[in-house]
N, C-alpha and C. Protein backbone atom coordinates (compact mmCIF):
# COMPACT_ATOMS: atom_id res chain seq x y z
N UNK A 1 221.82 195.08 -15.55
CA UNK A 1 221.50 196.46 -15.27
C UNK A 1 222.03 196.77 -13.88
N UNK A 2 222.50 198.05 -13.61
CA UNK A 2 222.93 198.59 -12.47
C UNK A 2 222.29 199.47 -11.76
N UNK A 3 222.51 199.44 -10.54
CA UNK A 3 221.84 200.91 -9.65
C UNK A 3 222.65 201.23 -8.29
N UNK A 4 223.36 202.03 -8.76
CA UNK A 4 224.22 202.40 -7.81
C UNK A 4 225.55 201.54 -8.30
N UNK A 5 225.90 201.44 -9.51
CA UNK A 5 227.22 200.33 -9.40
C UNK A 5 226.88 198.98 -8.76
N UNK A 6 225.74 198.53 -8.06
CA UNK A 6 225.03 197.16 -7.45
C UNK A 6 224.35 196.63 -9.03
N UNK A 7 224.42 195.09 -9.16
CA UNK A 7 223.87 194.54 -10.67
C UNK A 7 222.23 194.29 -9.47
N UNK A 8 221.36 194.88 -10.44
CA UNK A 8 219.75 194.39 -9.99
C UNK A 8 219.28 193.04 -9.81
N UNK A 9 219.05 192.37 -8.77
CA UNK A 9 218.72 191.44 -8.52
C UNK A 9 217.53 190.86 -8.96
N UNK A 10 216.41 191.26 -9.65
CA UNK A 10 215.13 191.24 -9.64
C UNK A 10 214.83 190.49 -11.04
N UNK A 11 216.02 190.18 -11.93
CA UNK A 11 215.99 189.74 -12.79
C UNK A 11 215.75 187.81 -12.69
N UNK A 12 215.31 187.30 -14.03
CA UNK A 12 215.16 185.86 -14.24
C UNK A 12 214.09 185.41 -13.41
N UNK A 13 214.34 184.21 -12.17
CA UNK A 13 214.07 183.51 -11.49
C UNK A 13 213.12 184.51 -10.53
N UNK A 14 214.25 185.21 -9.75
CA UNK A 14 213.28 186.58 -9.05
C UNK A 14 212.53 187.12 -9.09
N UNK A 15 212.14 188.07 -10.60
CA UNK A 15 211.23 188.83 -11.36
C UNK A 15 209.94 187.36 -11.52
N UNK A 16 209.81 186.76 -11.69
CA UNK A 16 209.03 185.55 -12.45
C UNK A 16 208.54 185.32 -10.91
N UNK A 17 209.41 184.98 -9.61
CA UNK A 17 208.48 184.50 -8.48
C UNK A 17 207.65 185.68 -7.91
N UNK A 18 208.48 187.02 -8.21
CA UNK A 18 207.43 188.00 -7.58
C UNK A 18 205.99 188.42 -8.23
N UNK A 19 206.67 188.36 -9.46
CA UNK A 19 205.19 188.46 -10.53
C UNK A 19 204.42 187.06 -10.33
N UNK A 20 204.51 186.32 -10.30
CA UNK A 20 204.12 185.10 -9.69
C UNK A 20 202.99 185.36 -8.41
N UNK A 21 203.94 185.97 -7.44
CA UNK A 21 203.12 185.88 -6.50
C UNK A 21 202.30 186.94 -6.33
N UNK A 22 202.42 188.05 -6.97
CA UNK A 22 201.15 188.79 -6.93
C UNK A 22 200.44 188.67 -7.68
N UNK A 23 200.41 187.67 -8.81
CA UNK A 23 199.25 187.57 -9.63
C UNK A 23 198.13 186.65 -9.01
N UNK A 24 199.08 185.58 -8.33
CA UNK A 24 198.01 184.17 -7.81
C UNK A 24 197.27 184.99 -7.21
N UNK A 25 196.98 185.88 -6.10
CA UNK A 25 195.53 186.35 -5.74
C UNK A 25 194.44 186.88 -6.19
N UNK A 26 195.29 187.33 -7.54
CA UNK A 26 194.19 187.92 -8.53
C UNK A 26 193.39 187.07 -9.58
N UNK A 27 194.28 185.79 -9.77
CA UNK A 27 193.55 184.73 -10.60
C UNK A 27 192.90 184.19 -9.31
N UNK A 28 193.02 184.01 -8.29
CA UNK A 28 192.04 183.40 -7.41
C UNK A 28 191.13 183.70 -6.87
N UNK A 29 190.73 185.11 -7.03
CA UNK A 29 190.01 186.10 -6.94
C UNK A 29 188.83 185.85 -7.92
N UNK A 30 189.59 185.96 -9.19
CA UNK A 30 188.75 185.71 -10.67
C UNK A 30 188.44 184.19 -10.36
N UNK A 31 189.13 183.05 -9.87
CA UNK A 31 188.23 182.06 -10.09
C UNK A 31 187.22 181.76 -9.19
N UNK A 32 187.12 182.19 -8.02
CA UNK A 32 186.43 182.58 -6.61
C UNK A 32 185.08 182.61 -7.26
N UNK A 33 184.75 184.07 -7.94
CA UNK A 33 184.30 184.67 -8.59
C UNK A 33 183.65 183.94 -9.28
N UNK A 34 183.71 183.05 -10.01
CA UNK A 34 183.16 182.49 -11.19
C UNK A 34 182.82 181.54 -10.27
N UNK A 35 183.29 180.88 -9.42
CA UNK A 35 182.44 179.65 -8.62
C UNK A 35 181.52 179.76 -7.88
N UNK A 36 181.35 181.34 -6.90
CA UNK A 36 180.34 181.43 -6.24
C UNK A 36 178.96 181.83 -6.89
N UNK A 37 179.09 181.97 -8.23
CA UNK A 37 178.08 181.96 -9.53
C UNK A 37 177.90 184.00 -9.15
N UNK A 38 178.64 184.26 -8.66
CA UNK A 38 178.62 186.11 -8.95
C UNK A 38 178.80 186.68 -10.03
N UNK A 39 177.93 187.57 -10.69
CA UNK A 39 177.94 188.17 -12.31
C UNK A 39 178.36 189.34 -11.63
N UNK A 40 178.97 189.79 -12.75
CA UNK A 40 179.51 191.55 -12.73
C UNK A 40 178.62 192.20 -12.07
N UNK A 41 178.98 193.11 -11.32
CA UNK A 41 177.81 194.20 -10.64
C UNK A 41 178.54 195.41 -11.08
N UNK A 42 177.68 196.51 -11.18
CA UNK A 42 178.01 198.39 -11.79
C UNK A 42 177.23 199.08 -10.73
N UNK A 43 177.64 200.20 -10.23
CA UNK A 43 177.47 201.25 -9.29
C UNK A 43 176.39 201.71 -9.92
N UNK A 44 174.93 201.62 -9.12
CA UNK A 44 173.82 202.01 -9.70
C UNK A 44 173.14 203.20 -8.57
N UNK A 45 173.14 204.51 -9.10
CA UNK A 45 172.47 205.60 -8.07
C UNK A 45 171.03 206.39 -8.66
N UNK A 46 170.32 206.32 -7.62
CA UNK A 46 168.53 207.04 -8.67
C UNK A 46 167.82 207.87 -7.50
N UNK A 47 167.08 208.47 -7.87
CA UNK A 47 165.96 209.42 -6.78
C UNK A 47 164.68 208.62 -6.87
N UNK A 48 164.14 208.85 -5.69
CA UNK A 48 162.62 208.34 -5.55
C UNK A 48 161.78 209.76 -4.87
N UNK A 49 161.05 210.33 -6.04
CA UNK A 49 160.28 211.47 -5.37
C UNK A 49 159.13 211.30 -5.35
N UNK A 50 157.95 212.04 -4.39
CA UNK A 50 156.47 211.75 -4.80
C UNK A 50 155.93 213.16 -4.14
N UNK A 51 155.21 213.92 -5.24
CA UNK A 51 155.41 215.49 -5.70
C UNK A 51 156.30 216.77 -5.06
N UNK A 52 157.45 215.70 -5.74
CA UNK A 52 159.17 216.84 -5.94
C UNK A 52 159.37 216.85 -4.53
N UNK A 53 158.65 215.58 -3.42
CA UNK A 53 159.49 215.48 -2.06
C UNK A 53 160.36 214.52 -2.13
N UNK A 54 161.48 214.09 -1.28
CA UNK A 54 161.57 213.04 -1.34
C UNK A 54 161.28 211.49 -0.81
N UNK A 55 160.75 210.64 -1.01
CA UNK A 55 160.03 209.28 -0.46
C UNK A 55 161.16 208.56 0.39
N UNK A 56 161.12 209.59 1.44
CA UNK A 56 162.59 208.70 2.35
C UNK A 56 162.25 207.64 2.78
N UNK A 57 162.93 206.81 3.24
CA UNK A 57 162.42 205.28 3.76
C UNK A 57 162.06 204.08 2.89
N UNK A 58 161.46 205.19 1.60
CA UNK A 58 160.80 203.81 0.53
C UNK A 58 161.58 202.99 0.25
N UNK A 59 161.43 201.67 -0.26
CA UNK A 59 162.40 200.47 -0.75
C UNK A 59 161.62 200.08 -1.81
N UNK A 60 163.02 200.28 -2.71
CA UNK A 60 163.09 200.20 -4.20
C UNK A 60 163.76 198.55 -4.97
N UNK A 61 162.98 198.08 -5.57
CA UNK A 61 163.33 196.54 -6.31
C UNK A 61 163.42 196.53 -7.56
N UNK A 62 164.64 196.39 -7.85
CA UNK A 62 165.07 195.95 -9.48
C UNK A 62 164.61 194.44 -9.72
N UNK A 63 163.89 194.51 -10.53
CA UNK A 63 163.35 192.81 -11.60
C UNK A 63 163.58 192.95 -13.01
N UNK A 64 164.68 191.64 -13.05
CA UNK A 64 164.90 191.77 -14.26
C UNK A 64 163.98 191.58 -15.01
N UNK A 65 163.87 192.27 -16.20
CA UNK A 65 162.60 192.76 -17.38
C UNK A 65 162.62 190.93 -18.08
N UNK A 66 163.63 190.70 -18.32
CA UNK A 66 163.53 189.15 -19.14
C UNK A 66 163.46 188.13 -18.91
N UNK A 67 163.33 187.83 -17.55
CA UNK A 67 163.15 186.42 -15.93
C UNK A 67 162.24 186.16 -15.39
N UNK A 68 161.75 184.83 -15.80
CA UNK A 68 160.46 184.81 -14.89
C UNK A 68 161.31 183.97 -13.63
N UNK A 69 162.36 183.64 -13.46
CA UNK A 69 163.14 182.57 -12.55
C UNK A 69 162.92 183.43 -11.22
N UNK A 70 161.91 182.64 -10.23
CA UNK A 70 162.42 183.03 -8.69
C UNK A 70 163.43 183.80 -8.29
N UNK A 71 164.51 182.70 -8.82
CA UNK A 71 165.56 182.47 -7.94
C UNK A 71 166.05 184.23 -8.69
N UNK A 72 166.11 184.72 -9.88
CA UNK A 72 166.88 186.00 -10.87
C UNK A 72 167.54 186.71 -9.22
N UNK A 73 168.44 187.64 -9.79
CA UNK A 73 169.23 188.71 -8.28
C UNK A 73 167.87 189.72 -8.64
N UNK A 74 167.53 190.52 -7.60
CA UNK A 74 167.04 191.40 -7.82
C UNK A 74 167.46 192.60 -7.03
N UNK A 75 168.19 193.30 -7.50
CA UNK A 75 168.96 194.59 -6.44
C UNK A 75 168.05 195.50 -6.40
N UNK A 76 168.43 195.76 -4.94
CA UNK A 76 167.53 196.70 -4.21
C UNK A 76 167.93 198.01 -3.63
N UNK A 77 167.40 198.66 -3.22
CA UNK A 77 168.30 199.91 -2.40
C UNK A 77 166.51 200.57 -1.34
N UNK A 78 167.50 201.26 -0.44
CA UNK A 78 166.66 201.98 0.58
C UNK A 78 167.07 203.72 -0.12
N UNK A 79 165.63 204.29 -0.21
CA UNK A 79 165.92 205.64 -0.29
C UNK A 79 166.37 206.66 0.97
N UNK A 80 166.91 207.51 0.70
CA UNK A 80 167.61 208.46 1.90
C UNK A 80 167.05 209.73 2.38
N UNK A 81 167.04 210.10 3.25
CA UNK A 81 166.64 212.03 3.32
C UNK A 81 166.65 212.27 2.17
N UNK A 82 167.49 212.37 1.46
CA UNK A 82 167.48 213.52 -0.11
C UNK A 82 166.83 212.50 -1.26
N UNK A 83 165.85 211.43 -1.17
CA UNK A 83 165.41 210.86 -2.20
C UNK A 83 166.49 210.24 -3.06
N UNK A 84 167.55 209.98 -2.43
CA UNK A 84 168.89 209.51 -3.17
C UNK A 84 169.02 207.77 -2.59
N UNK A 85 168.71 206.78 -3.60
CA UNK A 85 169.34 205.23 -3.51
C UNK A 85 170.15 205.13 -4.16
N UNK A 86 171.02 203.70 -4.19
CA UNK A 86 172.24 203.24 -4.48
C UNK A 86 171.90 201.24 -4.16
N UNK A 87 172.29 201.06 -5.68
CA UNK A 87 171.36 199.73 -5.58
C UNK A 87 172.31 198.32 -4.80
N UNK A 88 171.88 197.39 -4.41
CA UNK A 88 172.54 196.56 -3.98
C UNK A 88 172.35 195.08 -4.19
N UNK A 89 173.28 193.95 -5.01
CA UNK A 89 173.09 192.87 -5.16
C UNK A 89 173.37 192.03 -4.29
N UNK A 90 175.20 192.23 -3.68
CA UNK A 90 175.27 191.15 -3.03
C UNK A 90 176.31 192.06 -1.57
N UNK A 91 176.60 193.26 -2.07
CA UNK A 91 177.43 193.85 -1.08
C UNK A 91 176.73 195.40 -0.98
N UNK A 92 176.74 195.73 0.35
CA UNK A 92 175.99 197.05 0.39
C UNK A 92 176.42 198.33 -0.71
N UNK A 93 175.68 198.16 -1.12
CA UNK A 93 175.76 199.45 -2.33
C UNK A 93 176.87 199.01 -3.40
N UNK A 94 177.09 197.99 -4.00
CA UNK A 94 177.78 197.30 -5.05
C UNK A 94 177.06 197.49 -6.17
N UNK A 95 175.67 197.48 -6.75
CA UNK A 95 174.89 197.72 -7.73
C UNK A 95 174.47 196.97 -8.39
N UNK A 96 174.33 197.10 -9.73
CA UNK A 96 173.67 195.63 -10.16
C UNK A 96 173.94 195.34 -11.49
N UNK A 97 173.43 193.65 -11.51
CA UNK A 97 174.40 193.33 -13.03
C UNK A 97 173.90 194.19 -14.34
N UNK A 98 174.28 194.61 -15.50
CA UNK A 98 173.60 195.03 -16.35
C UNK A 98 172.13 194.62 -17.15
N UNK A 99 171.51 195.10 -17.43
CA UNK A 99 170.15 194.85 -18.21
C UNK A 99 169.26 195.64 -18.05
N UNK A 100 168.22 195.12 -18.43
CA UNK A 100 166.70 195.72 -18.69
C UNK A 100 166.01 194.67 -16.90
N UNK A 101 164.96 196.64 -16.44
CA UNK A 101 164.84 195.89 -15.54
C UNK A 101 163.28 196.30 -15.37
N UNK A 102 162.47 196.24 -14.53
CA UNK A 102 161.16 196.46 -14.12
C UNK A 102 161.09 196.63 -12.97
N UNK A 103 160.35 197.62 -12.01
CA UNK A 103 160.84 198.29 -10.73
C UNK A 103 159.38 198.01 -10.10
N UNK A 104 159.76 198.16 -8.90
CA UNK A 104 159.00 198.26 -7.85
C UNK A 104 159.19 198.84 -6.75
N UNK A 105 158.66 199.73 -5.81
CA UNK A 105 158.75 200.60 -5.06
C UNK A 105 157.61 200.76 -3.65
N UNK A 106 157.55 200.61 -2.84
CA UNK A 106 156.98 200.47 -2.22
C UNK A 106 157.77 201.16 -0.49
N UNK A 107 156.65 202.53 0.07
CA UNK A 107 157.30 203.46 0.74
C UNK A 107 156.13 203.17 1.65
N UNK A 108 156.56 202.80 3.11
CA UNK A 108 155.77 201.82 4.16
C UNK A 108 155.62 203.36 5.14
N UNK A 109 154.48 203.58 5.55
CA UNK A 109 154.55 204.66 6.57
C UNK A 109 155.32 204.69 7.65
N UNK A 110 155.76 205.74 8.39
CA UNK A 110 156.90 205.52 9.34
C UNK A 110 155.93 205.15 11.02
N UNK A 111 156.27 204.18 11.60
CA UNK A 111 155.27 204.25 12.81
C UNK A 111 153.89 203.39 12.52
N UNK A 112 153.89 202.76 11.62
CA UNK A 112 152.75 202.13 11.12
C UNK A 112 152.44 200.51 12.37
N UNK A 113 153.32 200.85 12.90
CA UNK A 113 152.91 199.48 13.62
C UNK A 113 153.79 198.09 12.99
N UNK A 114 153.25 196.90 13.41
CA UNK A 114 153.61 195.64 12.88
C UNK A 114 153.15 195.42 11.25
N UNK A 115 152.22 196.52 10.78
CA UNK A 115 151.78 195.82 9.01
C UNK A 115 151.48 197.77 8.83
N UNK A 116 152.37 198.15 8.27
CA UNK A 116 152.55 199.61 8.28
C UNK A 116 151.47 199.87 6.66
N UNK A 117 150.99 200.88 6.57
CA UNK A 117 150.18 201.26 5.37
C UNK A 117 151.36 201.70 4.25
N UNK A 118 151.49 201.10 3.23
CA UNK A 118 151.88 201.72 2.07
C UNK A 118 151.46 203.10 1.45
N UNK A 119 152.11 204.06 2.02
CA UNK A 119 151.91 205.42 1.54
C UNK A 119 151.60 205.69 -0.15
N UNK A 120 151.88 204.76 -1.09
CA UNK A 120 151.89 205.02 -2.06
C UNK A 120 150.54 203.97 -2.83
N UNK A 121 149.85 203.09 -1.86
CA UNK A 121 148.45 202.96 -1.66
C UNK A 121 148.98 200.84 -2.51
N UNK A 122 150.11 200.83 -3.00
CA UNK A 122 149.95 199.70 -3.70
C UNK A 122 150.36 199.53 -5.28
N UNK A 123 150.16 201.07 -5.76
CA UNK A 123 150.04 201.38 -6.97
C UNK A 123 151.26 201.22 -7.68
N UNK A 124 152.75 201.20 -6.90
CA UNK A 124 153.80 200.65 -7.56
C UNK A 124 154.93 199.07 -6.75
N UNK A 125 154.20 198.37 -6.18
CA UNK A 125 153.93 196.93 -5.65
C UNK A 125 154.48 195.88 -6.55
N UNK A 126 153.67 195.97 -7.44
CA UNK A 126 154.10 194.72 -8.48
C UNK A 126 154.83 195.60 -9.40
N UNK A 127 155.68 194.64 -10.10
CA UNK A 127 156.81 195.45 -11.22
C UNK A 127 156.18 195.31 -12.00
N UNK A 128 155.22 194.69 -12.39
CA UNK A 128 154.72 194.23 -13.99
C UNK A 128 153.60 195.49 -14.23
N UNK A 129 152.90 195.91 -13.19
CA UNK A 129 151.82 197.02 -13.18
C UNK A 129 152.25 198.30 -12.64
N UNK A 130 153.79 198.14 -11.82
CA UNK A 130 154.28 199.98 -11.64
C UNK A 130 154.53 200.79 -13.35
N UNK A 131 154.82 200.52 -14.32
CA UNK A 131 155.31 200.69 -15.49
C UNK A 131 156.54 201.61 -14.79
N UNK A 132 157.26 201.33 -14.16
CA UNK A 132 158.66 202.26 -14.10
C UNK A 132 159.45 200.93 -14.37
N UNK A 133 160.61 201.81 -15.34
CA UNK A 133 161.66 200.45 -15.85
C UNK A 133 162.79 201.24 -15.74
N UNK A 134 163.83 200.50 -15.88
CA UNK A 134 165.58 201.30 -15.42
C UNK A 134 166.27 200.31 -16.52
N UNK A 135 167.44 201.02 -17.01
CA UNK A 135 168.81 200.51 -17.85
C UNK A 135 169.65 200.37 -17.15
N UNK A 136 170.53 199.24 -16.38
CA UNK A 136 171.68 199.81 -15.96
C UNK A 136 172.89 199.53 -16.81
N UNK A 137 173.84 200.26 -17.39
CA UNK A 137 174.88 200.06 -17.76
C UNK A 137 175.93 199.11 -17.26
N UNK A 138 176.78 198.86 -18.49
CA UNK A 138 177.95 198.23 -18.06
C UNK A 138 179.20 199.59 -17.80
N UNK A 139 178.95 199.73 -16.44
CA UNK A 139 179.79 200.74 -15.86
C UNK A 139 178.47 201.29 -15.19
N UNK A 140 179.46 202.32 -14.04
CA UNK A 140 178.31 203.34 -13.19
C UNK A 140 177.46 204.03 -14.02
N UNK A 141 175.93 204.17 -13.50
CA UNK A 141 174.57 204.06 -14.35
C UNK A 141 173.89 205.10 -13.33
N UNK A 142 173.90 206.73 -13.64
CA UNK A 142 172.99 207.26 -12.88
C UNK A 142 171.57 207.62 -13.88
N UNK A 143 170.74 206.71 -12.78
CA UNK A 143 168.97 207.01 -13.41
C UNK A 143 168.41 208.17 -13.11
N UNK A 144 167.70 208.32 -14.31
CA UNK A 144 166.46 209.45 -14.22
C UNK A 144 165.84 209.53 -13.19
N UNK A 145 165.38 211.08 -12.01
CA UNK A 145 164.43 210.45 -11.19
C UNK A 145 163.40 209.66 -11.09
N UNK A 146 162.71 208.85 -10.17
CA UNK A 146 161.68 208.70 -10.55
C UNK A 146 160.51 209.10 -9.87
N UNK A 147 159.79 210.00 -10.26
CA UNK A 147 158.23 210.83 -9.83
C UNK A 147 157.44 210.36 -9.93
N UNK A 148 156.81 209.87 -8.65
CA UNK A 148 155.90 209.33 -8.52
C UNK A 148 154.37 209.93 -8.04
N UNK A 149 153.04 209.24 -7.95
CA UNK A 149 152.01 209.72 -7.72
C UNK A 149 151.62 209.16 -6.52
N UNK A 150 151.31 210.07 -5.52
CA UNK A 150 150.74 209.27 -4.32
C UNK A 150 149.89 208.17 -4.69
């Protein structure tokens, strides 16, 4: 093949080392990946309100619904001024692996001192007794708010 009346160099030997070499970072990437025992993570975004304000400050815990294992990931996120989180496993705001999960929420008064009062009294603390649960998809997963009761 020609370009410009010049025969393309990029052929055989050439074509094969360049494709070559931009692939090795991407298989090493993928095997990286699989060794540091990292599962897929999906862009996970949700509201935390408590009557139609938003619960800024609160910190929100994904538990997986099917794990009793310690050790399970459990992604988390901090809520914002606008009652807006964005969950996080292993990189700030990366999200979390797919499944069934069981939540917990817990919004610490601002100024509370060294052992601050839980504004929300305790009542969504444990995941097993908040009854709020989340889906996250395989792919970006925006959740239902969630409205809570003081």
């Amino acid at each position: 093949m020609s370009l410009h009346g010049h025969t393309c160099g990029w052929r055989g030997p050439r074509l094969f080392a360049w494709a070559a070499a931009l692939a090795l970072p991407i298989v090493c990437c993928v095997s990286c990946a699989k060794k540091n025992g990292r599962v897929p993570v999906y862009p996970v975004h949700g509201q935390v309100f408590v009557r139609d304000k938003p619960a800024t400050r609160a910190f929100v815990v994904f538990h997986p619904a099917d794990s009793v294992d310690p050790q399970a990931l459990r992604p988390y996120g901090h809520v914002g001024e606008d009652g807006s989180f964005k969950l996080t496993t292993y990189d700030a705001d990366d999200g979390a692996p797919a499944g069934e999960y069981q939540v917990s929420i817990v919004w610490l008064a601002p100024g509370g001192g060294e052992d601050p009062p839980d504004l929300l009294k305790g009542r969504y603390r444990n995941p097993a007794d908040s009854h709020l649960k989340a889906t996250v998809q395989e792919g970006p997963t925006e959740l239902a708010p969630f409205k809570l009761a003081p």
